[in-house]
C-alpha atoms as a PDB file:
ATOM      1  CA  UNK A   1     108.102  71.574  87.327  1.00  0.00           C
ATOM      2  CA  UNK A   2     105.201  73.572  87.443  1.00  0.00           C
ATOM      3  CA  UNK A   3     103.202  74.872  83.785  1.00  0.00           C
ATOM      4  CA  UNK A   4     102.990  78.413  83.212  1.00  0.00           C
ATOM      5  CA  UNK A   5      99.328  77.982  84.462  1.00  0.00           C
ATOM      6  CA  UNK A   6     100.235  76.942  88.101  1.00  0.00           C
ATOM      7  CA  UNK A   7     102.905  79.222  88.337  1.00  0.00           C
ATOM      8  CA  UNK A   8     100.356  82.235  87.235  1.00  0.00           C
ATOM      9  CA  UNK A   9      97.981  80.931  90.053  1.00  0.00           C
ATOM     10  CA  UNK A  10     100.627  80.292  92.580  1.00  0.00           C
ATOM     11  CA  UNK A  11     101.899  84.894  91.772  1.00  0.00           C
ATOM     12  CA  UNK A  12      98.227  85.447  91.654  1.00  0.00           C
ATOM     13  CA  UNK A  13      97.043  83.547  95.241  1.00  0.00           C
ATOM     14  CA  UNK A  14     100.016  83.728  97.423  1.00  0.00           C
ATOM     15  CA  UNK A  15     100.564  86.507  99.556  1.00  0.00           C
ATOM     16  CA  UNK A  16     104.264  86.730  99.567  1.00  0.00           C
ATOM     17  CA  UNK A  17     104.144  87.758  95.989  1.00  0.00           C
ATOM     18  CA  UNK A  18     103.415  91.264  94.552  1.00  0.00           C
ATOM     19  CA  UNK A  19     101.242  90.201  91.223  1.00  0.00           C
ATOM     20  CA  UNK A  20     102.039  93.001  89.642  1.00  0.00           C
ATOM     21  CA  UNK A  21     105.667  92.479  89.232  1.00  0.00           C
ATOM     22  CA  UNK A  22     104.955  89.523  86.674  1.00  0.00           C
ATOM     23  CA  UNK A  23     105.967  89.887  83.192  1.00  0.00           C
ATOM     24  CA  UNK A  24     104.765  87.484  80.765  1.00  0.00           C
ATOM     25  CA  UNK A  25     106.050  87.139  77.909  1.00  0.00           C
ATOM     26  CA  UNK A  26     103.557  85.285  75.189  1.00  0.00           C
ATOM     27  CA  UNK A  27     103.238  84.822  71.433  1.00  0.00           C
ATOM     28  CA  UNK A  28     101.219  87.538  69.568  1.00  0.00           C
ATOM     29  CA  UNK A  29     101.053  86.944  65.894  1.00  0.00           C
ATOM     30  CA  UNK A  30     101.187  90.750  64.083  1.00  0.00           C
ATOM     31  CA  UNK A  31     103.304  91.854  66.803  1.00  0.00           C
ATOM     32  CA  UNK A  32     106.978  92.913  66.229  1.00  0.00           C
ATOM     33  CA  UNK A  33     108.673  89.387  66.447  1.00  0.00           C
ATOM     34  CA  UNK A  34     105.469  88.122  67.002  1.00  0.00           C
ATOM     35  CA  UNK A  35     106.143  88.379  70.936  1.00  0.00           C
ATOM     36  CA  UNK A  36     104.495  90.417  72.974  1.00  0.00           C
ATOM     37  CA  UNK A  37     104.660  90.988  76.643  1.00  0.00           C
ATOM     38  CA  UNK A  38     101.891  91.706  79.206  1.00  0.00           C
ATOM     39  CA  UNK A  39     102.728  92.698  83.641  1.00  0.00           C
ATOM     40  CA  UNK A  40     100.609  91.185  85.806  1.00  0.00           C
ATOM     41  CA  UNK A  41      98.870  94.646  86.757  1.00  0.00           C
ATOM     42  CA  UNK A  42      97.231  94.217  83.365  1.00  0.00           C
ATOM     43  CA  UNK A  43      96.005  90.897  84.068  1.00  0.00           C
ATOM     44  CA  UNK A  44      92.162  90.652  84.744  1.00  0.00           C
ATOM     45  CA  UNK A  45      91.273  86.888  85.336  1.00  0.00           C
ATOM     46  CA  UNK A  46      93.197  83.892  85.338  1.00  0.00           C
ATOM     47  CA  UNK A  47      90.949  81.348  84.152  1.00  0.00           C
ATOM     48  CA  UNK A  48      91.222  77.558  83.383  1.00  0.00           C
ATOM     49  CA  UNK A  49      92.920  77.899  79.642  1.00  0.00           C
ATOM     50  CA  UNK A  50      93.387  81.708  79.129  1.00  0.00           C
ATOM     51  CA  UNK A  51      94.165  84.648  81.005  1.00  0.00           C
ATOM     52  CA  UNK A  52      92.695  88.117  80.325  1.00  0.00           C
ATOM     53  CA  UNK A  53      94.142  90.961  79.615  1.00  0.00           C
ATOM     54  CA  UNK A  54      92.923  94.817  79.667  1.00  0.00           C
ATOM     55  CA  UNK A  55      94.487  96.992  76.387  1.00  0.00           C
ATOM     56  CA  UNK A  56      93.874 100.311  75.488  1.00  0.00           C
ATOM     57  CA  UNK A  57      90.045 100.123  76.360  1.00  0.00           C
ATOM     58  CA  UNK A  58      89.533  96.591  75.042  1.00  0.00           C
ATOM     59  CA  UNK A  59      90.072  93.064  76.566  1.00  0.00           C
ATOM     60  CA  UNK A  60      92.532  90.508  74.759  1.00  0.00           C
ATOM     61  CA  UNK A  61      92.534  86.619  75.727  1.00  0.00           C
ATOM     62  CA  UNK A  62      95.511  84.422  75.588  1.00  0.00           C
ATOM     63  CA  UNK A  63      95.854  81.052  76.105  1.00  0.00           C
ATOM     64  CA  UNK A  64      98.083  79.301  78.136  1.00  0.00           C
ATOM     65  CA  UNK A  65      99.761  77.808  75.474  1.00  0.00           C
ATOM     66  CA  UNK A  66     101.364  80.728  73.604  1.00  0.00           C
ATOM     67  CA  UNK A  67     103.199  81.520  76.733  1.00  0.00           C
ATOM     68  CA  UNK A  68     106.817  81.687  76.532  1.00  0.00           C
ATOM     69  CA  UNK A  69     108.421  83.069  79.103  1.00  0.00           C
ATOM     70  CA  UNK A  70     107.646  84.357  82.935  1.00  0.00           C
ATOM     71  CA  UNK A  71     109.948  86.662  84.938  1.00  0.00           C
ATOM     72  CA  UNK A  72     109.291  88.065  88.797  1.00  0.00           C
ATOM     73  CA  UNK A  73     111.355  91.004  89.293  1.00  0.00           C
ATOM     74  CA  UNK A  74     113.523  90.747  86.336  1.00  0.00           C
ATOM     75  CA  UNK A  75     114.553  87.100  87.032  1.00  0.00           C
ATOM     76  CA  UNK A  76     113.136  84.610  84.571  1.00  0.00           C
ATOM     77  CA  UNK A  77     111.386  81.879  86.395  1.00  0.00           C
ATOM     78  CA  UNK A  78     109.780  79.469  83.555  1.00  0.00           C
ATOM     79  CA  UNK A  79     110.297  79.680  80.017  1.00  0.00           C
ATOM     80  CA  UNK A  80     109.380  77.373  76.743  1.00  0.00           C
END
């Protein structure tokens, strides 16, 4: 099974895929239910233990670990 990590990179690389229809879902302490979640059109850089995000005029950087759930298209593909 691949980690959230590899599956990111595999959305992010592959050509097949449209990045931009990934939804991650990933904790966010303060938010409601302390779960937030981010699509991939918001996603700046995938790097080796966080990705990067772009909110309302600031960047936001979450590791890999507070990940907790990917979907493509509505269809959940990994999840914690």
């Amino acid at each position: 099974m691949l980690t959230s990590h590899e599956l990111l990179l595999k959305f992010w690389h592959d050509p097949r895929y449209v990045f931009s229809e990934i939804q991650v879902e990933y904790v966010d302490r303060g938010a409601p239910g302390d779960r937030s979640t981010v699509s991939g059109r918001d996603i700046r850089i995938l790097d080796a233990y966080y990705f990067e995000i772009a909110m309302d005029q600031r960047v936001k950087y979450i590791p890999y670990h507070r990940i907790r759930k990917l979907r493509y298209e509505g269809i959940t593909l990994w999840e914690r």
